[in-house]
C-alpha atoms as a PDB file:
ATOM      1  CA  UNK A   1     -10.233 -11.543  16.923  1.00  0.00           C
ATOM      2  CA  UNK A   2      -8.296  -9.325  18.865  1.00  0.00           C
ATOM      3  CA  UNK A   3      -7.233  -5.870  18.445  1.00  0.00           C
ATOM      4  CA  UNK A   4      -5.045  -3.781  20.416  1.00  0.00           C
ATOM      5  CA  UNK A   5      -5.674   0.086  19.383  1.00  0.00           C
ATOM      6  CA  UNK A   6      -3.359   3.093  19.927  1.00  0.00           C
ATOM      7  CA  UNK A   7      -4.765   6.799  18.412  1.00  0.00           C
ATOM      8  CA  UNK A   8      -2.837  10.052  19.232  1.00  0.00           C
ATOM      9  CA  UNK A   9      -4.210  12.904  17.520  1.00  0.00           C
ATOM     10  CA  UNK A  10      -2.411  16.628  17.371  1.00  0.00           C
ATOM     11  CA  UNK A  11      -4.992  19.390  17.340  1.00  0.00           C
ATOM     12  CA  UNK A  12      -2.911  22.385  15.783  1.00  0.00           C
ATOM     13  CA  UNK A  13      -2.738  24.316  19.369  1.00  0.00           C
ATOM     14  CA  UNK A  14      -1.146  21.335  20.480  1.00  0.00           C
ATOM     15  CA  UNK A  15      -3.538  19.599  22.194  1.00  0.00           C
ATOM     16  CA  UNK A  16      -3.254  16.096  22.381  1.00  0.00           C
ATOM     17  CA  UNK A  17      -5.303  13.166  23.676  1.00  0.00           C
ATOM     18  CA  UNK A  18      -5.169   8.982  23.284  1.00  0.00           C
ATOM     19  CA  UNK A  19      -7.232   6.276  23.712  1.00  0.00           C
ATOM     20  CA  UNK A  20      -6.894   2.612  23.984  1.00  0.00           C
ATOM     21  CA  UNK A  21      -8.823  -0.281  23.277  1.00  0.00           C
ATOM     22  CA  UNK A  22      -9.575  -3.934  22.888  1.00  0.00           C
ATOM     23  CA  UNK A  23     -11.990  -6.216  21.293  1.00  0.00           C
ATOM     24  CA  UNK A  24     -12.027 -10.077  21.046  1.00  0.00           C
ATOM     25  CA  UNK A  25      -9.923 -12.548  19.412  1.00  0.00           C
ATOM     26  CA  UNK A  26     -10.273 -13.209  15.544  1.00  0.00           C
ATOM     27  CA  UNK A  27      -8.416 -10.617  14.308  1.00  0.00           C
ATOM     28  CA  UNK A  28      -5.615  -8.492  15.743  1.00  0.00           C
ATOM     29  CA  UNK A  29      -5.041  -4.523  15.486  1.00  0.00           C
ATOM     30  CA  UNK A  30      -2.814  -2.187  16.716  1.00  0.00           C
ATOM     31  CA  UNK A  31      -3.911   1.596  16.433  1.00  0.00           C
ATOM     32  CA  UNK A  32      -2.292   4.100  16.515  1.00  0.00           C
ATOM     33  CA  UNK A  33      -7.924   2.892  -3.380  1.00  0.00           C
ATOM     34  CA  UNK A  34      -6.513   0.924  -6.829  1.00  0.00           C
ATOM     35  CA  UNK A  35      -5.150   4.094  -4.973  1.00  0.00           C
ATOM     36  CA  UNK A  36      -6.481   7.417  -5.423  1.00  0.00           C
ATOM     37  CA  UNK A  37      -5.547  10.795  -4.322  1.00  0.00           C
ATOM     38  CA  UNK A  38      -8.774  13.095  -3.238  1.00  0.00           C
ATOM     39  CA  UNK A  39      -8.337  15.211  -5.974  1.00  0.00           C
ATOM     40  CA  UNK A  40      -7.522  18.721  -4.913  1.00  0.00           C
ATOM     41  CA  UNK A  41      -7.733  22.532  -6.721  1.00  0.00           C
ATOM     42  CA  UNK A  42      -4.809  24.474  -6.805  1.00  0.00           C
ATOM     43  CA  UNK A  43      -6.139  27.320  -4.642  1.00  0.00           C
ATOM     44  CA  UNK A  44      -6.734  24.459  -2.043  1.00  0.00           C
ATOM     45  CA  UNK A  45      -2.999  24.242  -1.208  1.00  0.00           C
ATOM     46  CA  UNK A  46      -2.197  27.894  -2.222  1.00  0.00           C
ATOM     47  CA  UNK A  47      -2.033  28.989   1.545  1.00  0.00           C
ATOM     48  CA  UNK A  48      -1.531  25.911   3.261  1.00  0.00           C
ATOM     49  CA  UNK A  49       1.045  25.768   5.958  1.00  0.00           C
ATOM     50  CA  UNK A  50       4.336  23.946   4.720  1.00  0.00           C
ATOM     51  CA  UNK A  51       5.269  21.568   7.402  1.00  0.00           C
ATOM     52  CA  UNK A  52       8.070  18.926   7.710  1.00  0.00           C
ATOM     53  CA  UNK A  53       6.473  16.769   5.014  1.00  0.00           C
ATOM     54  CA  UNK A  54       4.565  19.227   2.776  1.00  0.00           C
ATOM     55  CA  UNK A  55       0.923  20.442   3.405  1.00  0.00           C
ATOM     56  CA  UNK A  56      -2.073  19.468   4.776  1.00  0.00           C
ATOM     57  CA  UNK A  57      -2.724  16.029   6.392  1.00  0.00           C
ATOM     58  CA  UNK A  58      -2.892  12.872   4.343  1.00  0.00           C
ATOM     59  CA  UNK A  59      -4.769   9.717   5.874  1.00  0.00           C
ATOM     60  CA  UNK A  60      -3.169   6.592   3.885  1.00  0.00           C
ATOM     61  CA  UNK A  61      -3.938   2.943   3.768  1.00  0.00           C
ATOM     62  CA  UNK A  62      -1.699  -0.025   2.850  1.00  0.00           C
ATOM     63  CA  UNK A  63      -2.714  -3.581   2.818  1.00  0.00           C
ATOM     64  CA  UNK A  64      -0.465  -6.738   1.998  1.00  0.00           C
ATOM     65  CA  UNK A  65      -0.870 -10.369   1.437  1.00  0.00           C
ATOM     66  CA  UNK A  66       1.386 -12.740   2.019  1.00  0.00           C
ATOM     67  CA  UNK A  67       2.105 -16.650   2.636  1.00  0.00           C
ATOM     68  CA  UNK A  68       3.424 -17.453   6.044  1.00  0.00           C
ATOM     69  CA  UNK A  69       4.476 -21.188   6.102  1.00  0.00           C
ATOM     70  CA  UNK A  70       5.373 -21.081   9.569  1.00  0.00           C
ATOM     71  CA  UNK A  71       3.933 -19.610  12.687  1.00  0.00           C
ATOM     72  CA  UNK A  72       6.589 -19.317  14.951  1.00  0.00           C
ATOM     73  CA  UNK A  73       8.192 -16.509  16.841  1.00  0.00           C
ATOM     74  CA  UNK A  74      10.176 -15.484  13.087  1.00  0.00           C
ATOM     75  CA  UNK A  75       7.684 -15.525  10.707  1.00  0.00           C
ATOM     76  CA  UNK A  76       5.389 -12.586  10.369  1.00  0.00           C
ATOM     77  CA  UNK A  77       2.704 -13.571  13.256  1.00  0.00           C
ATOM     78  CA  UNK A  78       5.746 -13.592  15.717  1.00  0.00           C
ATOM     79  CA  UNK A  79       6.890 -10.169  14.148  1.00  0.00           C
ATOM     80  CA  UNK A  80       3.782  -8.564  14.507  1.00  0.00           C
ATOM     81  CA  UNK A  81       2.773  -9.796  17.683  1.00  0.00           C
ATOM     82  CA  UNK A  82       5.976  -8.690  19.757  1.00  0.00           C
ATOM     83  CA  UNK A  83       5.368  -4.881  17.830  1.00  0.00           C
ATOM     84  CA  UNK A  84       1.304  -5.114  19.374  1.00  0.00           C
ATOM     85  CA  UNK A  85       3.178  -5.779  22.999  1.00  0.00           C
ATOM     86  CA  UNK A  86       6.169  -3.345  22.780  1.00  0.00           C
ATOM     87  CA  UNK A  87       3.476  -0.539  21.422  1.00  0.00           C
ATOM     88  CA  UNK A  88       1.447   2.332  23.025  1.00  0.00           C
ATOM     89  CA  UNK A  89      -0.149   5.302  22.305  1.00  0.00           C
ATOM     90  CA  UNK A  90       3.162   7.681  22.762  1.00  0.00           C
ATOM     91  CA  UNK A  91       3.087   9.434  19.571  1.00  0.00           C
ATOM     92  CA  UNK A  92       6.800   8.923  19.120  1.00  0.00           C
ATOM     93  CA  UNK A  93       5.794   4.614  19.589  1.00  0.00           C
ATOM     94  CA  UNK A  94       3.085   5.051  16.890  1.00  0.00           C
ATOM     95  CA  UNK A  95       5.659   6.190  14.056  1.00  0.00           C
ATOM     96  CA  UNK A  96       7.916   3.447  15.723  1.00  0.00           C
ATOM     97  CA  UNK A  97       5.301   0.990  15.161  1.00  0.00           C
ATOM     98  CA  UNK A  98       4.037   2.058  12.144  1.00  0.00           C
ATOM     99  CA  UNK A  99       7.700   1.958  10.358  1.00  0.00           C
ATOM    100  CA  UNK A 100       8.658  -1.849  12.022  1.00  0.00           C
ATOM    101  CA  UNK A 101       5.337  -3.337  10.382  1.00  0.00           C
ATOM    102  CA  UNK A 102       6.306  -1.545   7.040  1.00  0.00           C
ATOM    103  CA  UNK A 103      10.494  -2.954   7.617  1.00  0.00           C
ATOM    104  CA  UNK A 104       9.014  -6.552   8.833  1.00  0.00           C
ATOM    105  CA  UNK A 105       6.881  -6.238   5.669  1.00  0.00           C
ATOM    106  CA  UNK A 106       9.404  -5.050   2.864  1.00  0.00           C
ATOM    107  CA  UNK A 107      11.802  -8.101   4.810  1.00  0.00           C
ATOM    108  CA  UNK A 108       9.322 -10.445   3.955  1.00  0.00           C
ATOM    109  CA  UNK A 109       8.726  -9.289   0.252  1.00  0.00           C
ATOM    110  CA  UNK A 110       9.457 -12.453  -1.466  1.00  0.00           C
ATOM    111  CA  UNK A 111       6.223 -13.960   0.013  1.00  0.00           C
ATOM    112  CA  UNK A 112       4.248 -11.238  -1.078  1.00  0.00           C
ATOM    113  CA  UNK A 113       1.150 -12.194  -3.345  1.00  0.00           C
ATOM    114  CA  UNK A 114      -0.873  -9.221  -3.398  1.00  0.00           C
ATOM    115  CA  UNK A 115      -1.246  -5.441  -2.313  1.00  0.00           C
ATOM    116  CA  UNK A 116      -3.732  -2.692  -2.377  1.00  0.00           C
ATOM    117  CA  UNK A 117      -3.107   1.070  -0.666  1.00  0.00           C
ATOM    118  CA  UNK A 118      -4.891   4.439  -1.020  1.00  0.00           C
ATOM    119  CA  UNK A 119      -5.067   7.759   0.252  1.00  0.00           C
ATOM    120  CA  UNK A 120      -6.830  11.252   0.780  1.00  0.00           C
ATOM    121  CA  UNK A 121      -5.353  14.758   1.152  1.00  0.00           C
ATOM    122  CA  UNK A 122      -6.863  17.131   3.983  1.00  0.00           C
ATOM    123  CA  UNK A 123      -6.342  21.039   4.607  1.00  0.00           C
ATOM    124  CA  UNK A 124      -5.284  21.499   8.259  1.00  0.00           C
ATOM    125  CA  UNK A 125      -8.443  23.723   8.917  1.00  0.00           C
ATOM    126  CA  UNK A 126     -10.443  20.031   7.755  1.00  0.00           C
ATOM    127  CA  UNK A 127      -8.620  18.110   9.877  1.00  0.00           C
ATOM    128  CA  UNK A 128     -11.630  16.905  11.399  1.00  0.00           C
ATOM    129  CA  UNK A 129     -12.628  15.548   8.272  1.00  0.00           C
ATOM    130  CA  UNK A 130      -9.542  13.766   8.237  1.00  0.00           C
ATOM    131  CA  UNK A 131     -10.145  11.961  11.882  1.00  0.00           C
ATOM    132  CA  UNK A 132     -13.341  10.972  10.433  1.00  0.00           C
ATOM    133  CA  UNK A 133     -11.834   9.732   7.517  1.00  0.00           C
ATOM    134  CA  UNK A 134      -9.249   7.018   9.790  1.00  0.00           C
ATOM    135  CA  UNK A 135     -12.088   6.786  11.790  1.00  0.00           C
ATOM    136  CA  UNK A 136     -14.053   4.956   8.808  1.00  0.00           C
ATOM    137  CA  UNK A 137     -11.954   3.164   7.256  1.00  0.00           C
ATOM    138  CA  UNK A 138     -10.488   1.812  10.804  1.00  0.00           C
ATOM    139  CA  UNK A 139     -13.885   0.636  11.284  1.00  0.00           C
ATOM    140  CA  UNK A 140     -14.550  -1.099   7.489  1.00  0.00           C
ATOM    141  CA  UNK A 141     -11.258  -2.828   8.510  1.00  0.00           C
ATOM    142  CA  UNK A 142     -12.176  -4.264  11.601  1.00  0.00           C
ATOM    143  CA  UNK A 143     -15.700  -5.633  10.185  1.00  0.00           C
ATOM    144  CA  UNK A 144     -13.300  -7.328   7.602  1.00  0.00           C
ATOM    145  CA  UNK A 145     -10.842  -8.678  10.111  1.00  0.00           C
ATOM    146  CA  UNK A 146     -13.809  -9.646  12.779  1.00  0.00           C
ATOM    147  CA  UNK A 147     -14.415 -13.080  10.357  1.00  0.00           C
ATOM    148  CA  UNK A 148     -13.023 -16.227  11.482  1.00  0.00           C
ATOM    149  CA  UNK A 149     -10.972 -18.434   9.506  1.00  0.00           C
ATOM    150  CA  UNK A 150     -11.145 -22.289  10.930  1.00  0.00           C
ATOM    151  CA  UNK A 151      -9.919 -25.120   8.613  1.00  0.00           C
ATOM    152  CA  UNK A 152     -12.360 -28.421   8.447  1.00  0.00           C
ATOM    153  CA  UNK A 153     -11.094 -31.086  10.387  1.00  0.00           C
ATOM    154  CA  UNK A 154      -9.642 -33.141   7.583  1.00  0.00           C
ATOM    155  CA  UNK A 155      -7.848 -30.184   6.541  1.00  0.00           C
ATOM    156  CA  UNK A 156      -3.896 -30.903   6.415  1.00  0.00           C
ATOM    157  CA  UNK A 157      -2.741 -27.739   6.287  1.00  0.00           C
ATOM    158  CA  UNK A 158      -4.375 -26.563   9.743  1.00  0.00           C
ATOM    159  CA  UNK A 159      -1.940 -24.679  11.608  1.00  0.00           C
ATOM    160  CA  UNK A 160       0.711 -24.750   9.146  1.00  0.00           C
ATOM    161  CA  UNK A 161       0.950 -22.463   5.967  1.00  0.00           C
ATOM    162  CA  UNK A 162      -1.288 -19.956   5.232  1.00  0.00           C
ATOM    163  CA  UNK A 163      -1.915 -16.435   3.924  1.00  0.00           C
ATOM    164  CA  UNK A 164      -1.865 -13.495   5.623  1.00  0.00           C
ATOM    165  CA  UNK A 165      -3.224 -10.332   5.491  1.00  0.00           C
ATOM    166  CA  UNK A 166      -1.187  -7.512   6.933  1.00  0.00           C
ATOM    167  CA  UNK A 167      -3.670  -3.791   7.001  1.00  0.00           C
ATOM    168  CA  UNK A 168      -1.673  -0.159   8.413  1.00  0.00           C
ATOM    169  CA  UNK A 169      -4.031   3.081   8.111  1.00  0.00           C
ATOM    170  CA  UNK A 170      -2.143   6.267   9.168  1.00  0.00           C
ATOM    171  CA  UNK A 171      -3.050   9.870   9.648  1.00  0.00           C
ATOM    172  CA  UNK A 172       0.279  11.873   8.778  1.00  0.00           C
ATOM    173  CA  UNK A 173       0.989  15.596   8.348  1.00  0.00           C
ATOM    174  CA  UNK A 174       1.554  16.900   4.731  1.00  0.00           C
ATOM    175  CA  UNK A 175       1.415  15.722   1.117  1.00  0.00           C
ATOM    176  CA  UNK A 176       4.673  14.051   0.419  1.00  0.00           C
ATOM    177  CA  UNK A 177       4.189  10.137   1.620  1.00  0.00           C
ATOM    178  CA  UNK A 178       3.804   7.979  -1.034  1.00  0.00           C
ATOM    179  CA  UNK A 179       0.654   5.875  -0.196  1.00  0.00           C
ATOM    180  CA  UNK A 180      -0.292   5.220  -3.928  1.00  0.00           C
ATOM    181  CA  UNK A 181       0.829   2.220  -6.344  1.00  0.00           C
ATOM    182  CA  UNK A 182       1.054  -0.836  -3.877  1.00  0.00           C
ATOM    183  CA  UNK A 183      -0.342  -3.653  -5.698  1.00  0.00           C
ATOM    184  CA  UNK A 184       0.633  -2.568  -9.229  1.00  0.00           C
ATOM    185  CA  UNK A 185       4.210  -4.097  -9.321  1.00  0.00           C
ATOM    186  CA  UNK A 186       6.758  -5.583  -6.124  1.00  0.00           C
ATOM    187  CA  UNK A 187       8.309  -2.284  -6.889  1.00  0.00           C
ATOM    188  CA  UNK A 188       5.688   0.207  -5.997  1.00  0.00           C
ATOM    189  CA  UNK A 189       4.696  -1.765  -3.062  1.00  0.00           C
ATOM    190  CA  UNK A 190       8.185  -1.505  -1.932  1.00  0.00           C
ATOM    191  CA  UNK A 191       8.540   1.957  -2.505  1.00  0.00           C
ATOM    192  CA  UNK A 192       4.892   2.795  -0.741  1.00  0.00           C
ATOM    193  CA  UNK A 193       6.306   0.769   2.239  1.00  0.00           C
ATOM    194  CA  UNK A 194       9.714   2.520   2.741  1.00  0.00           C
ATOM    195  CA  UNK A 195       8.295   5.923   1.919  1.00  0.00           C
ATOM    196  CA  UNK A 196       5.860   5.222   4.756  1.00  0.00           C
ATOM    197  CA  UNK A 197       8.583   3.484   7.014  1.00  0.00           C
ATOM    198  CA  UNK A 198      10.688   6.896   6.399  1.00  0.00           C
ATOM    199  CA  UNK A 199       8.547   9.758   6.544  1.00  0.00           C
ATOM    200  CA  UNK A 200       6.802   8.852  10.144  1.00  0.00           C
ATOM    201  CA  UNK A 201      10.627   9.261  12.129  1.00  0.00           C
ATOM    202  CA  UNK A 202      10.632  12.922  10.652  1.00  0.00           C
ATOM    203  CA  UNK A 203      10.537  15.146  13.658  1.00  0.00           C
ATOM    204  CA  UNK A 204      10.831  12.221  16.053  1.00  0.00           C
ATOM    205  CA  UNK A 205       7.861  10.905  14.931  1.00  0.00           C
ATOM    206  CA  UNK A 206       5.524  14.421  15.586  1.00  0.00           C
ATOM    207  CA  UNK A 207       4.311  14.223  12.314  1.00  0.00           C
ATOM    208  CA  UNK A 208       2.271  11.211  13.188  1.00  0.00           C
ATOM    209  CA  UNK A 209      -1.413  11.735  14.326  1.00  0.00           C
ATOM    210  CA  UNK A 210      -2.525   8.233  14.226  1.00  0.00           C
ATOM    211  CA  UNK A 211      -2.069   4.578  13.669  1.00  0.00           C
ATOM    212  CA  UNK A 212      -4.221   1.618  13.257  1.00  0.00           C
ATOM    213  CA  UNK A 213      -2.856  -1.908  12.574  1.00  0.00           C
ATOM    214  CA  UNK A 214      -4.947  -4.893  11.746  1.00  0.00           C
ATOM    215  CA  UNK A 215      -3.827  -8.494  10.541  1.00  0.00           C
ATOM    216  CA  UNK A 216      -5.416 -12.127   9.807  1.00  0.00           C
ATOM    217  CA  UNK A 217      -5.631 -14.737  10.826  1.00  0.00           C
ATOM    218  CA  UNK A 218      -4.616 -14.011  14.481  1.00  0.00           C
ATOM    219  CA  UNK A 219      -4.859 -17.726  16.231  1.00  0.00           C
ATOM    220  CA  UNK A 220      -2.319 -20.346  15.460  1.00  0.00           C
ATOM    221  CA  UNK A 221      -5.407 -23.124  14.134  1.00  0.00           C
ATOM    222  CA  UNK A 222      -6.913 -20.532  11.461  1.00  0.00           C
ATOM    223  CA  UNK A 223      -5.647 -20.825   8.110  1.00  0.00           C
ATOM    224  CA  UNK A 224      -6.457 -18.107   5.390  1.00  0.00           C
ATOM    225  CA  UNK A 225      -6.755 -19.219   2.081  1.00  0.00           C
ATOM    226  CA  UNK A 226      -6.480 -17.649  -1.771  1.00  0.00           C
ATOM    227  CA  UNK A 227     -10.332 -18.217  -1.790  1.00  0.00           C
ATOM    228  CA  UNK A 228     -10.904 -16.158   1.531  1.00  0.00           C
ATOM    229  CA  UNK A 229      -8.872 -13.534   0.047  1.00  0.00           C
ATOM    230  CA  UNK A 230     -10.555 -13.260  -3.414  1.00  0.00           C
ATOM    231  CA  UNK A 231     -14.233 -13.360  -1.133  1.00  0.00           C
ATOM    232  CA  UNK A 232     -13.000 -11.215   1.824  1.00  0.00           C
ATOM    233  CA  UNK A 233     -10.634  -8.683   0.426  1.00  0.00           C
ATOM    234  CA  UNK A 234     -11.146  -7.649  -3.230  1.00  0.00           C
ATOM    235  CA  UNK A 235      -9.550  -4.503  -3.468  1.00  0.00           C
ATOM    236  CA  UNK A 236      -6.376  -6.225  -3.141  1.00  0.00           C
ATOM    237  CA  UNK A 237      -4.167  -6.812  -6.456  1.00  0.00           C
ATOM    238  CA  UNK A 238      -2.232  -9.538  -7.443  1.00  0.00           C
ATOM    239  CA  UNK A 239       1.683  -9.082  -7.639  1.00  0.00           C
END
């Protein structure tokens, strides 16, 4: 497993900080429900500050499966590979990252076999809550992705086709990005993805606190099958 991870957070006085990390091979990461929105009173936005993308701070998750039948520098594990290298935790490189996974993704939509994404809304004054929130489910991720995946030896399709599973969690000021309805139809994954891949170049990308990106299998000799995704990742839907 490996994981590469990139987190910039904005405090709202503008104070900034970033860390980087890395962990060992099985699964790799860059940092940086079905769906639901933490439901919210209307009071709770009343007198929140409108920003570039609405109010508040919304930490999203979107997860997609797909079948890679190569492994080359084209197919998705090349893709995602040369984003981990070209990253780093400049804010302006997370939103960069963040929308290349989602375009790489929505280019790759016709081997798409599942999806799953959710999200919570946050007041500013909670946006504590809302680190803690990435925080989690960065970590529930990474147990997921820490599994191995080798094929038995008699196993023909070793190093060849198999499925992958592609996991972006973002932290991103206001209310307006669509996080919700991946999984439900190839439509509302698409429009989750390119809502995502649009909203985190507003204002050069300053609307993006954080970024963590995890996919499996990682090494060319692991193979992921339908099986391992039905065991491993059950919140994702079939498409």
């Amino acid at each position: 497993m490996n994981k590469i991870n990139y987190v910039s957070k904005a405090a709202l006085l503008i104070l900034w900080s970033a860390h980087v990390s890395s962990f060992s091979p099985n699964f790799w990461g860059v940092s940086h429900r079905p769906s639901a929105t933490c439901p919210l009173g209307l009071f709770d936005k009343l007198f929140e500050e409108e920003g570039p993308l609405g109010k508040g701070i919304t930490v999203g998750k979107v997860q997609v499966a797909l079948i890679a039948s190569d492994r080359g520098k084209g197919s998705i594990f090349g893709q995602l590979e040369d984003l981990s290298r070209e990253s780093n935790e400049d804010q302006e490189e997370l939103a960069f990252l963040a929308r290349d996974v989602c375009l790489a993704l929505l280019r790759k939509s016709d081997d798409w076999t599942a999806a799953h994404s959710e999200s919570k809304w946050f007041k500013y004054d909670d946006a504590g809550k809302a680190e803690s929130q990435f925080n989690d489910w960065a970590n529930a991720e990474a147990l997921k992705f820490e599994k191995e995946y080798i094929p038995s030896e008699d196993d023909e399709e070793k190093g060849t086709s198999t499925m992958v599973v592609v996991s972006l969690i973002i932290e991103i000021e206001g209310d307006e990005t669509k996080f919700d309805g991946a999984g439900f139809s190839l439509a509302g994954t698409k429009e989750v993805l390119t809502s995502i891949a649009s909203d985190v170049m507003v204002a050069e990308g300053e609307v993006v606190n954080a970024v963590e990106l995890f996919w499996t299998p990682s090494e060319r000799t692991e193979t992921v099958t339908n099986r391992d995704l039905i065991a491993d990742f059950p919140e994702l839907i079939s498409l």
